[in-house]
C-alpha atoms as a PDB file:
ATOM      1  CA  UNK A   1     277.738  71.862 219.849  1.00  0.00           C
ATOM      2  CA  UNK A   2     277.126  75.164 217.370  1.00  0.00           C
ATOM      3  CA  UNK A   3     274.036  74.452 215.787  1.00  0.00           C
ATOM      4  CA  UNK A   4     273.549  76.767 212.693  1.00  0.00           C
ATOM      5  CA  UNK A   5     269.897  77.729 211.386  1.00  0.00           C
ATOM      6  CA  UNK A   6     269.521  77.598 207.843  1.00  0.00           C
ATOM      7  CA  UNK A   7     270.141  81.044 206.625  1.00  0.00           C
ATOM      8  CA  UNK A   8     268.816  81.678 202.927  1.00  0.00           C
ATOM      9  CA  UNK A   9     270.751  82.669 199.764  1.00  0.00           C
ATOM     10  CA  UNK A  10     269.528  85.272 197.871  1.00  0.00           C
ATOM     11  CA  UNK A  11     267.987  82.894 195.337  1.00  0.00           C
ATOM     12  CA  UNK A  12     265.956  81.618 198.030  1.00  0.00           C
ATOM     13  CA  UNK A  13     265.084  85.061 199.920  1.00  0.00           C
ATOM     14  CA  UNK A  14     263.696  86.291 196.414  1.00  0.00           C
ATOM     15  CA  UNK A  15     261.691  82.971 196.262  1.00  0.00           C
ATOM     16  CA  UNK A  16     260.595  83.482 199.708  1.00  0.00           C
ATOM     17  CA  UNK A  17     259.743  86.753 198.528  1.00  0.00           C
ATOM     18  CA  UNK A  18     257.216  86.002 196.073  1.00  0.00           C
ATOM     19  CA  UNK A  19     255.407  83.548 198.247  1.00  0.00           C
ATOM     20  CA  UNK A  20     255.230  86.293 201.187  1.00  0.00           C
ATOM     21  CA  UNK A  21     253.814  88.783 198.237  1.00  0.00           C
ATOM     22  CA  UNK A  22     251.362  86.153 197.342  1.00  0.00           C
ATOM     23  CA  UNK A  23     249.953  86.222 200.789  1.00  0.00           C
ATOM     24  CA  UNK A  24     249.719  90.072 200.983  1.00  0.00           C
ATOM     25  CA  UNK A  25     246.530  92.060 200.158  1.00  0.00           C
ATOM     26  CA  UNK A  26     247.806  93.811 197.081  1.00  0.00           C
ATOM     27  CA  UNK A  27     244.908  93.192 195.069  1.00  0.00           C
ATOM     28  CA  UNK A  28     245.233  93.394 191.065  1.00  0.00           C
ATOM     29  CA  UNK A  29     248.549  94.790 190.265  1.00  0.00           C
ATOM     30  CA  UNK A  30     250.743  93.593 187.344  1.00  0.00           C
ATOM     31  CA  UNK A  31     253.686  91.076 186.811  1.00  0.00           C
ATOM     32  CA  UNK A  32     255.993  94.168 186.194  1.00  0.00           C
ATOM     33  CA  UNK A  33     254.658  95.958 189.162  1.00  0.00           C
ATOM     34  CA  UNK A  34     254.866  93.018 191.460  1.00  0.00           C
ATOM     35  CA  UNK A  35     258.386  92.160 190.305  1.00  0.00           C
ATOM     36  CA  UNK A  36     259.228  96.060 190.984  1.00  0.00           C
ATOM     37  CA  UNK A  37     258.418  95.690 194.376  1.00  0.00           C
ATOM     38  CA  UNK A  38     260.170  92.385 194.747  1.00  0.00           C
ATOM     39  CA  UNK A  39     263.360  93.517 193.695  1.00  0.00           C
ATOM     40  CA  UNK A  40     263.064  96.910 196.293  1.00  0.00           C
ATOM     41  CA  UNK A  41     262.187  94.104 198.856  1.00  0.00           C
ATOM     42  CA  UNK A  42     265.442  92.202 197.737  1.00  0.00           C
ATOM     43  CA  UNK A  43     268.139  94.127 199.588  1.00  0.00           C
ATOM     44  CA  UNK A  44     266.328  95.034 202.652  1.00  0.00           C
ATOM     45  CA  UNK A  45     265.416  91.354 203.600  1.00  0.00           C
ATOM     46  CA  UNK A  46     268.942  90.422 202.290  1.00  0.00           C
ATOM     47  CA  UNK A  47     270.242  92.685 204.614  1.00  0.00           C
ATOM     48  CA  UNK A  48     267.966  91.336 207.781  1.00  0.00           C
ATOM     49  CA  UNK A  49     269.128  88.159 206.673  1.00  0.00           C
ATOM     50  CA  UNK A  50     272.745  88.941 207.358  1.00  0.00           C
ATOM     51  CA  UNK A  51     271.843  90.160 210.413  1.00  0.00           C
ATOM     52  CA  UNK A  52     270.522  87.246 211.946  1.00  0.00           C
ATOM     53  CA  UNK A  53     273.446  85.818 210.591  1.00  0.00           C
ATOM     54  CA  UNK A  54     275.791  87.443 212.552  1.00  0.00           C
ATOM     55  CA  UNK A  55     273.153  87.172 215.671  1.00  0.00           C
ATOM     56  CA  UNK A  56     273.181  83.440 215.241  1.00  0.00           C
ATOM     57  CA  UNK A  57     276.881  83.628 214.840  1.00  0.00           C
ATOM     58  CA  UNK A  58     277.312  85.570 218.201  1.00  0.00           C
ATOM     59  CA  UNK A  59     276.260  82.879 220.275  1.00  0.00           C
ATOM     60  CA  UNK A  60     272.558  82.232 221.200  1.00  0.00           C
ATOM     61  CA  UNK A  61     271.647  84.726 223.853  1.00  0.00           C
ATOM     62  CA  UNK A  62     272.632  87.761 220.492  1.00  0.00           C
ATOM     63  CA  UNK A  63     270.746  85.554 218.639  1.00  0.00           C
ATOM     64  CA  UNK A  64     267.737  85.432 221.155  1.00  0.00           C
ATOM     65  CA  UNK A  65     267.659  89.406 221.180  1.00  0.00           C
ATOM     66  CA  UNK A  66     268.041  90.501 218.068  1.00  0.00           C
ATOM     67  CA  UNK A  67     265.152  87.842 217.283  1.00  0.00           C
ATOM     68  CA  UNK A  68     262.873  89.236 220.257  1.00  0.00           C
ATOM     69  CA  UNK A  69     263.820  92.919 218.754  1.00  0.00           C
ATOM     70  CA  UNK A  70     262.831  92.203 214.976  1.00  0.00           C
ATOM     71  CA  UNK A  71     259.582  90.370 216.473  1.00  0.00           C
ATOM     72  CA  UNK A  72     258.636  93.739 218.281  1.00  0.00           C
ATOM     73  CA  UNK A  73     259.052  96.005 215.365  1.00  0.00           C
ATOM     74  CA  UNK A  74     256.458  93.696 214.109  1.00  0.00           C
ATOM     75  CA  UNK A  75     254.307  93.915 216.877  1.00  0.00           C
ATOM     76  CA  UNK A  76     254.882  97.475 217.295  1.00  0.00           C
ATOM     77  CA  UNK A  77     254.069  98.160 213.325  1.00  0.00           C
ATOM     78  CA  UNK A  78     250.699  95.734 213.785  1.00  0.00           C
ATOM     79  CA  UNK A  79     249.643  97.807 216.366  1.00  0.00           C
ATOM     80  CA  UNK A  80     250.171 101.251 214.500  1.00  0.00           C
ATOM     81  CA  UNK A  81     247.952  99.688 211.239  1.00  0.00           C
ATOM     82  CA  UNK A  82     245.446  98.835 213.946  1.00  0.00           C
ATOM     83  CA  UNK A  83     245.282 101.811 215.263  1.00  0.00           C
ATOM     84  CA  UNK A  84     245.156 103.764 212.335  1.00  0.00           C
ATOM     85  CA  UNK A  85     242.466 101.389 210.942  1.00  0.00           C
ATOM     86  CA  UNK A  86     240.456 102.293 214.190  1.00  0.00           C
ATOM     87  CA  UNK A  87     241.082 105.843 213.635  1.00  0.00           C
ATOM     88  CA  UNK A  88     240.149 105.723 210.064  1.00  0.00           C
ATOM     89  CA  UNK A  89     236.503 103.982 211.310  1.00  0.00           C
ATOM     90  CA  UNK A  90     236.064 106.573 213.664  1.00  0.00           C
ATOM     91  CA  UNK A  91     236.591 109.611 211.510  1.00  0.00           C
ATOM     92  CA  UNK A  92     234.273 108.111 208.853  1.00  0.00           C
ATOM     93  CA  UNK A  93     231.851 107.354 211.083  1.00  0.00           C
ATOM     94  CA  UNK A  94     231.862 111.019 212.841  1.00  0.00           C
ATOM     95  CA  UNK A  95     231.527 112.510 209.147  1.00  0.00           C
ATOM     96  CA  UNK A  96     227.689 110.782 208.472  1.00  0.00           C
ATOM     97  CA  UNK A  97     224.744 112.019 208.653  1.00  0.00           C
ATOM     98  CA  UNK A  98     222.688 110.000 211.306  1.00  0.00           C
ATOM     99  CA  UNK A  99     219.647 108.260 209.984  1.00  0.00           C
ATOM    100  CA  UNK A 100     216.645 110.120 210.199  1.00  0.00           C
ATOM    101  CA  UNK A 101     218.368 113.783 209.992  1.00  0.00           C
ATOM    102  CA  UNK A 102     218.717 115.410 207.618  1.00  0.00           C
ATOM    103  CA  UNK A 103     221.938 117.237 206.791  1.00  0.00           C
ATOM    104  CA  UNK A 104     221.897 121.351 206.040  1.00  0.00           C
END
């Protein structure tokens, strides 16, 4: 038996969309920004979607690897923010004066 996952229609993906953006740390930016980046976000994630489409469609061991890729470009971008975050710290915290010295 071919069980299909549920694979969203664009309508849906842009809905998706806007409740992933809601989620994100953007901070204050404006209705026509945030719809700006929702419609650049629109084709890419379309496009992914289609993807694990055809995955799914392949039968389920496809399916199970292009899933375990997409999860590691995840991981792998997680990782780099974390990393740079740590880097970031680092640098800032090399660049001030200790207490109790006085800088020349």
């Amino acid at each position: 038996m071919n069980h299909h996952k549920h694979i969203p229609t664009p309508v849906e993906a842009r809905a998706i969309i806007a409740l992933e953006m809601e989620r994100m740390p953007f901070g204050a930016i404006s209705e026509e920004r945030r719809d700006e980046i929702a419609r650049g976000a629109l084709g890419p994630v379309l496009f992914v979607i289609e993807a694990l489409q055809i995955a799914a469609e392949s039968g389920p061991d496809v399916d199970a690897v292009v899933r375990h890729y997409i999860g590691s470009l995840h991981a792998e971008t997680e990782l780099e923010k974390r990393e740079q975050h740590f880097h970031d710290l680092i640098t800032r915290l090399q660049t001030r004066t200790p207490p109790g010295r006085l800088s020349s």
